[in-house]
N, C-alpha and C. Protein backbone atom coordinates (compact mmCIF):
# COMPACT_ATOMS: atom_id res chain seq x y z
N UNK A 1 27.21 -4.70 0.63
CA UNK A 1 26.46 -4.30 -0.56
C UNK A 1 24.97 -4.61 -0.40
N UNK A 2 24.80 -5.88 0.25
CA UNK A 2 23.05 -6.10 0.33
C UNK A 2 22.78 -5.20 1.27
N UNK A 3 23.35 -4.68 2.41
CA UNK A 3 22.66 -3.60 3.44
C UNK A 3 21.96 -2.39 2.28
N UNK A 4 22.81 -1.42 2.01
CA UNK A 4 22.83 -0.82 0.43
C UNK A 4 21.67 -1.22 -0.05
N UNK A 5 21.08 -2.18 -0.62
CA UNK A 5 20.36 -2.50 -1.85
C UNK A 5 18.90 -2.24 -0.87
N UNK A 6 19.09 -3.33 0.54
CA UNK A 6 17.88 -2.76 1.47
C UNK A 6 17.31 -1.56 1.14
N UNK A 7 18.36 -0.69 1.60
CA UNK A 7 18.22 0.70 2.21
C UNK A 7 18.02 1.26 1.29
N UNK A 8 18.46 1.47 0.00
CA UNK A 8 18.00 2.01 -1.47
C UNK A 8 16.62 1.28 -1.33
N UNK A 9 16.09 0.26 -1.52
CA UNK A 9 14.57 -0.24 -1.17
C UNK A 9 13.77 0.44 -0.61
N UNK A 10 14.50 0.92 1.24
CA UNK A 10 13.10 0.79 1.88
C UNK A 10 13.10 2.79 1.49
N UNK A 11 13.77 3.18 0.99
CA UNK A 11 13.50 4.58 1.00
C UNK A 11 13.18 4.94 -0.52
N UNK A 12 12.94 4.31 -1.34
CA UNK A 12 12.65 3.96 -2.54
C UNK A 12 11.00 3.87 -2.41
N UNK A 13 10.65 3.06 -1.39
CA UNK A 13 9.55 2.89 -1.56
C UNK A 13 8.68 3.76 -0.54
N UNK A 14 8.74 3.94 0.65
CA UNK A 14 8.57 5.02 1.18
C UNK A 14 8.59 6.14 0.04
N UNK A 15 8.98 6.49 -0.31
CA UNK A 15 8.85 7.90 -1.45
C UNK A 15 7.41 7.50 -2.36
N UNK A 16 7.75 6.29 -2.84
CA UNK A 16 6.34 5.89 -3.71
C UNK A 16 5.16 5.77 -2.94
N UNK A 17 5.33 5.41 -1.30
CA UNK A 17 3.84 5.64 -0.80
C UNK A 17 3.73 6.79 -0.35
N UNK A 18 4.47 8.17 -0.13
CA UNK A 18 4.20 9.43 0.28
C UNK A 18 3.68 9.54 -1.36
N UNK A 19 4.31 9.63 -2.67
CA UNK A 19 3.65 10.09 -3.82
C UNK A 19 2.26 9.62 -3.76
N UNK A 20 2.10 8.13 -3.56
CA UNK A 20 0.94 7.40 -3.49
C UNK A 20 -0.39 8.19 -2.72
N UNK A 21 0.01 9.02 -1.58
CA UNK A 21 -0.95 10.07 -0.95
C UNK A 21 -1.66 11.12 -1.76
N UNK A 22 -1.05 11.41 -2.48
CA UNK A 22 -1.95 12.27 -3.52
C UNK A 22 -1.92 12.04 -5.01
N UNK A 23 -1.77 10.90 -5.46
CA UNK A 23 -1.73 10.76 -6.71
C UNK A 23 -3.09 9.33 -6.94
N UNK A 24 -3.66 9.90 -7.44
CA UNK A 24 -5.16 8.63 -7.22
C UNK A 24 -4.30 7.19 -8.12
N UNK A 25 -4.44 6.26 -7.82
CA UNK A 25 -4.53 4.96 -8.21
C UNK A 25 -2.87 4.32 -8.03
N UNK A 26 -2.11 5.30 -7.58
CA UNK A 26 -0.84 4.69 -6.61
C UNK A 26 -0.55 4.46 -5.12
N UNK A 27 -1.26 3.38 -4.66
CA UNK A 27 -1.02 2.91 -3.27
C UNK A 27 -0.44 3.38 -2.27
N UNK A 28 -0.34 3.53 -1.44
CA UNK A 28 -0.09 4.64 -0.37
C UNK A 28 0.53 3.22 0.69
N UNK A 29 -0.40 2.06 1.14
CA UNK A 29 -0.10 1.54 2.02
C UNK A 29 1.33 0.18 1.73
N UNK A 30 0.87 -0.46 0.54
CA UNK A 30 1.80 -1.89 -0.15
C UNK A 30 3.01 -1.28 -0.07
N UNK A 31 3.41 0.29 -0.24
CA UNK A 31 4.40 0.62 -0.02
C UNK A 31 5.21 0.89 0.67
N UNK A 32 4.42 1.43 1.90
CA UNK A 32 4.82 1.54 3.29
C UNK A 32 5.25 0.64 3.80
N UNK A 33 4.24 -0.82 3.76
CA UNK A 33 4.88 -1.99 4.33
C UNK A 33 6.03 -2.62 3.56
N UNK A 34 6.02 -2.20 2.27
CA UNK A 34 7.83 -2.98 1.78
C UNK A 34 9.09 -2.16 2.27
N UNK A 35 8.56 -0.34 2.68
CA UNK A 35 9.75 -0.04 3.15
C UNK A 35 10.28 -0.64 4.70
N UNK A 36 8.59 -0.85 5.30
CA UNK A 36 9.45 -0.90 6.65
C UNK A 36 9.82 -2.44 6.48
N UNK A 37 9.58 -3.57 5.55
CA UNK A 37 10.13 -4.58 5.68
C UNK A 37 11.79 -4.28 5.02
N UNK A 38 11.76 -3.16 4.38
CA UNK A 38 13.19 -3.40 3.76
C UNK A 38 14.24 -2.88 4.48
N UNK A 39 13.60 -1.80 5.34
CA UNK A 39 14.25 -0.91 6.57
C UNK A 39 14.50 -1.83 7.64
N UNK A 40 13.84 -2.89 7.99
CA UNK A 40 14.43 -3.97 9.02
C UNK A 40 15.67 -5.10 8.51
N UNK A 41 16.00 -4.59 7.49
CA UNK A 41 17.13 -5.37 6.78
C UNK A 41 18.29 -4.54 6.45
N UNK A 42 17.62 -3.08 6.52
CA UNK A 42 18.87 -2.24 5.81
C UNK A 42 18.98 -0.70 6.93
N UNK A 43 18.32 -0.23 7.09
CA UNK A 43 18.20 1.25 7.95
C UNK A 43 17.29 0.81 8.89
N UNK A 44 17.37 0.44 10.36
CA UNK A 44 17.15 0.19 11.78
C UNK A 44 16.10 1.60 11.79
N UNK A 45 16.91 2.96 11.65
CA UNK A 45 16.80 4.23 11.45
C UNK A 45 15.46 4.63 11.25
N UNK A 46 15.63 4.27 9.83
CA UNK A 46 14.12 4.67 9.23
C UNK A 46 13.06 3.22 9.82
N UNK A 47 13.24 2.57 10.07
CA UNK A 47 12.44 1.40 10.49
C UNK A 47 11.43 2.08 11.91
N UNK A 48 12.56 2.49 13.15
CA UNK A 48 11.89 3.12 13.98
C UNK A 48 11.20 4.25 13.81
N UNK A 49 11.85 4.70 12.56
CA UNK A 49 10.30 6.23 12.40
C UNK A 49 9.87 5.91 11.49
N UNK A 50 9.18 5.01 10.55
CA UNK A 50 7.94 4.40 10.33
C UNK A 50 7.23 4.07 11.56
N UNK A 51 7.69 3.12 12.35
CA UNK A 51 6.88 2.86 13.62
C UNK A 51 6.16 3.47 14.58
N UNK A 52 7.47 4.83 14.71
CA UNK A 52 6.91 6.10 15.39
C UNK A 52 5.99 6.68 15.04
N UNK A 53 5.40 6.97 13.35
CA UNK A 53 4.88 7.70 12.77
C UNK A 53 3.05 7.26 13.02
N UNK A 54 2.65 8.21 13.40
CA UNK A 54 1.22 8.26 13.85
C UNK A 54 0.10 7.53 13.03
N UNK A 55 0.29 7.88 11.64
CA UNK A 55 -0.09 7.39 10.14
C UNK A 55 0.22 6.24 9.80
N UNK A 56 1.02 5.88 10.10
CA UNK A 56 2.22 4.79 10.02
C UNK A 56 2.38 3.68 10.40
N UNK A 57 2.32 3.93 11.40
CA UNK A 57 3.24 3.10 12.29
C UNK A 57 2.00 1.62 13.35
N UNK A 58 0.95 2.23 12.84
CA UNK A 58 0.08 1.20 13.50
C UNK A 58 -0.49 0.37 11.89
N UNK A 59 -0.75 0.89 10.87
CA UNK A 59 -0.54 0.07 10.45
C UNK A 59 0.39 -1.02 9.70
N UNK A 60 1.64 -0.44 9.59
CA UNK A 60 2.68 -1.24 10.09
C UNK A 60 2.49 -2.49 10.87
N UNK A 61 2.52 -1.96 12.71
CA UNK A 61 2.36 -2.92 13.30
C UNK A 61 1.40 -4.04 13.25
N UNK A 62 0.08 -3.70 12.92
CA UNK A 62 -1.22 -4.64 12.41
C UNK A 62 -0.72 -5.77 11.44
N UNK A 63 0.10 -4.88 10.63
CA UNK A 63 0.80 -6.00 9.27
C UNK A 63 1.22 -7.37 9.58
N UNK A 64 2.36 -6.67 10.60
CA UNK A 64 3.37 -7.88 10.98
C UNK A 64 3.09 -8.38 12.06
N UNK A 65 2.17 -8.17 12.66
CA UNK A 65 1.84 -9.19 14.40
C UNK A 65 0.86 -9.75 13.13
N UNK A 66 -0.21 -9.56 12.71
CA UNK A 66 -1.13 -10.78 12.72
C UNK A 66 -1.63 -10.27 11.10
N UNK A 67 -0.41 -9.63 10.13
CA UNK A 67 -1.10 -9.94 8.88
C UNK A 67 -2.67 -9.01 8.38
N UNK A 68 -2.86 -8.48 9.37
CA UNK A 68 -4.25 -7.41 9.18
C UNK A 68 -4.08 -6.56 9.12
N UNK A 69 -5.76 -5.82 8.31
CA UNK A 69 -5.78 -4.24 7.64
C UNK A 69 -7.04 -3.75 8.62
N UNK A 70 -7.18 -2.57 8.62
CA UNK A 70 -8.52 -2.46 9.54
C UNK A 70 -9.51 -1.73 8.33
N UNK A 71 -10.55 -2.28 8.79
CA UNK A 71 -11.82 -1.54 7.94
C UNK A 71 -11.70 -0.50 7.29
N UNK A 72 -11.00 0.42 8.49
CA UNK A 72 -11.10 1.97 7.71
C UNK A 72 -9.83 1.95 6.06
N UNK A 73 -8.54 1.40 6.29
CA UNK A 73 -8.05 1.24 5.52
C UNK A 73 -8.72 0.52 4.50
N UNK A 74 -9.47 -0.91 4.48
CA UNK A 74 -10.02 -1.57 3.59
C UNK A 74 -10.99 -0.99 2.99
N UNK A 75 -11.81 0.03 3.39
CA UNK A 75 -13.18 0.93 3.01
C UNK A 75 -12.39 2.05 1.76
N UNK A 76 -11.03 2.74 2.63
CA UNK A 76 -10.76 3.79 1.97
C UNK A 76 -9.93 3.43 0.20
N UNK A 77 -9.16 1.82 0.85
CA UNK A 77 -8.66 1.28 -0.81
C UNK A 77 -9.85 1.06 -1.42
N UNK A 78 -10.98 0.14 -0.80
CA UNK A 78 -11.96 -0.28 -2.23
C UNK A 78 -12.38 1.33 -2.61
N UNK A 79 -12.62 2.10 -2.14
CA UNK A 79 -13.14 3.53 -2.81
C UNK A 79 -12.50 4.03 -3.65
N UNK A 80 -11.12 4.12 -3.28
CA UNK A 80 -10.21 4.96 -4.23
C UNK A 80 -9.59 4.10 -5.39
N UNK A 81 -9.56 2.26 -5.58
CA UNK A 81 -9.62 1.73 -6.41
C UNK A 81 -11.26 1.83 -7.64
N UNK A 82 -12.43 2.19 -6.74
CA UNK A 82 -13.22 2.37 -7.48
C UNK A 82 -13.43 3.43 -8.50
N UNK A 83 -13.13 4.39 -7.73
CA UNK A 83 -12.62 6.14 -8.42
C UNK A 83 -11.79 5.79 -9.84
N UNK A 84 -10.99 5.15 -9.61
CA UNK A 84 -9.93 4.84 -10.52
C UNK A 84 -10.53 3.92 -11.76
N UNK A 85 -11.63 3.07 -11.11
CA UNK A 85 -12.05 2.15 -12.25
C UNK A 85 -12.93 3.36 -13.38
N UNK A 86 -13.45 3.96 -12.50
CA UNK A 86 -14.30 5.08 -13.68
C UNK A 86 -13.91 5.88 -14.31
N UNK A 87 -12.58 6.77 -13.67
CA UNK A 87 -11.60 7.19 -14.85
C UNK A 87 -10.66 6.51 -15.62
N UNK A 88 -10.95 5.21 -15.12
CA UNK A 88 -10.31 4.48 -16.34
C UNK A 88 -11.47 4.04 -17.59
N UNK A 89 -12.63 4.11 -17.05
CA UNK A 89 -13.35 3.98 -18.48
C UNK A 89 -13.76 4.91 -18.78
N UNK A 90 -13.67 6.06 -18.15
CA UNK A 90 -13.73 7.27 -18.77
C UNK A 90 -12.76 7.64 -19.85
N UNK A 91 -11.38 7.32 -19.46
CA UNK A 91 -10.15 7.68 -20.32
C UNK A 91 -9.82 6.44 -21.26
N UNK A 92 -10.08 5.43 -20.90
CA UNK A 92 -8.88 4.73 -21.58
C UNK A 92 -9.46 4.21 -23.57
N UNK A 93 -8.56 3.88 -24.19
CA UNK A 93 -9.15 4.25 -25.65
C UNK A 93 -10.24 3.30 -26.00
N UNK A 94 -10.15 1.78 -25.20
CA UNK A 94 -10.60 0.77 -25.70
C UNK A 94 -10.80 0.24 -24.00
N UNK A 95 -12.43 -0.10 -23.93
CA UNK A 95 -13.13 -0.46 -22.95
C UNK A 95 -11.84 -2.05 -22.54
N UNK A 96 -12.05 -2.90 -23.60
CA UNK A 96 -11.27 -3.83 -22.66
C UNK A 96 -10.04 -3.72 -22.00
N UNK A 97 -8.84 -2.55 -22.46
CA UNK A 97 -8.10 -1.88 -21.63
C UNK A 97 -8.71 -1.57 -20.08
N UNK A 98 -9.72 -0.50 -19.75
CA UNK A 98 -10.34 -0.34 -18.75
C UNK A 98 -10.76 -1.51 -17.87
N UNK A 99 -10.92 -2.61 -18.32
CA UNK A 99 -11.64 -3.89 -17.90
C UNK A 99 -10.41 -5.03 -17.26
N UNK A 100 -9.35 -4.68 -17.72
CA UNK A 100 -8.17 -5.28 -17.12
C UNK A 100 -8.05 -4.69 -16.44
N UNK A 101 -8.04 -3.30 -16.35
CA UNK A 101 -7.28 -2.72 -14.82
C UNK A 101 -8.44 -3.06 -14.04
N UNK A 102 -9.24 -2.42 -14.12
CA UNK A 102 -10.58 -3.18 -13.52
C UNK A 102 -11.12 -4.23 -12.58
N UNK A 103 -10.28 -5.42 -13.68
CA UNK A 103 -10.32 -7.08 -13.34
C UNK A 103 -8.80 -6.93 -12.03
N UNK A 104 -8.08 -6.46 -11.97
CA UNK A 104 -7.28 -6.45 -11.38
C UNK A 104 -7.53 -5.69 -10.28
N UNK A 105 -8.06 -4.28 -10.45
CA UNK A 105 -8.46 -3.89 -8.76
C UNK A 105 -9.13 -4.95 -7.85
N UNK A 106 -10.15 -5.08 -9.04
CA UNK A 106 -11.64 -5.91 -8.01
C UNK A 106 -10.43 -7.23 -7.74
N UNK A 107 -9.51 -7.74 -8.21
CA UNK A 107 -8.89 -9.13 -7.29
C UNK A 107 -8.25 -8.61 -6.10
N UNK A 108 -7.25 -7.13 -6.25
CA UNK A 108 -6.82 -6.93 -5.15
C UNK A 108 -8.08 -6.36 -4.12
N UNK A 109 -8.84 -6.14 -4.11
CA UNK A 109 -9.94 -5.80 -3.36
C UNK A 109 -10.77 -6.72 -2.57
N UNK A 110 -10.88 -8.21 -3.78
CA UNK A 110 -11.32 -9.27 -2.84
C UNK A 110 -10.25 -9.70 -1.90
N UNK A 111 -8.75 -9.68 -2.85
CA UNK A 111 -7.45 -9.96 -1.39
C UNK A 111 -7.61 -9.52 -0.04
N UNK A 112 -8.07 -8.51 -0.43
CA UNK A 112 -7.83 -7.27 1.02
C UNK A 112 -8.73 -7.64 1.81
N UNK A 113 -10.04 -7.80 1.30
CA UNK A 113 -11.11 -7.85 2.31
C UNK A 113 -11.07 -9.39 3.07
N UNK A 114 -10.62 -9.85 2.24
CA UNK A 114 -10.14 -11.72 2.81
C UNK A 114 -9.94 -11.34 4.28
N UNK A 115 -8.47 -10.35 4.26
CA UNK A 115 -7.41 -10.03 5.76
C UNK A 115 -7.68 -10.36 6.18
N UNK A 116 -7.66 -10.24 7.91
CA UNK A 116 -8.32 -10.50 8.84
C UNK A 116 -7.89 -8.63 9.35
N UNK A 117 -9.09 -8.39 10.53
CA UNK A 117 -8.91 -6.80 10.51
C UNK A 117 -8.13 -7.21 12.32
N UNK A 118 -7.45 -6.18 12.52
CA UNK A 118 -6.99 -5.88 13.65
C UNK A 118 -7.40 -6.47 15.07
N UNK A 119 -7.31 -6.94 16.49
CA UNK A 119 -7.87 -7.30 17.21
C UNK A 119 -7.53 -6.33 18.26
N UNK A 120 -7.61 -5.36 18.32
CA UNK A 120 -6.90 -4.25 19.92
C UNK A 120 -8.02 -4.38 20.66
């Protein structure tokens, strides 16, 4: 039954980071890496074609050898979290609404840039 729950996981989430590709302010990458961590517990399968995958599969590997994002990824989240902060105060009804999501990009943004970036 826990293989199951994996494998419902890692393809669960994989789906949310392919949506995450074109839908502005849903993550593309946090997702990728929970499938392929959930795919090494549940589908071997899909684990090796994350890895394989050109898009994919290196940053994957960056993740789990040494925990790092590379620039270009860290450049392209703070941008597209920024995008998001302005249609959120563009849209949202009440500025301090906007200011939480806000307060919350800019923490995951300082997280990210913390990383350490790739060493190849």
């Amino acid at each position: 039954m826990t293989r199951w729950a994996w494998w419902l996981l890692a393809y669960a989430s994989l789906a949310l980071g392919i949506i995450g590709i074109v839908v502005p302010g849903l993550p593309t990458v946090p997702f990728v890496l929970l499938a392929a961590f959930a795919a090494a517990r549940g589908s071997e399968r899909l684990r090796a074609r994350l890895l394989a995958d050109p898009r994919f599969g290196p940053v994957i590997r960056d993740w789990e050898r040494e925990g790092a994002v590379s620039r270009r990824a860290k450049r392209l989240a703070t941008a597209m979290m920024s995008i998001c902060a302005v249609l959120l105060f563009a849209t949202a009804p009440r500025a301090w609404m906007a200011g939480i999501g806000t307060l919350a990009m800019a923490l995951v943004a300082a997280w990210l840039w913390r990383r350490p970036e790739p060493r190849h």
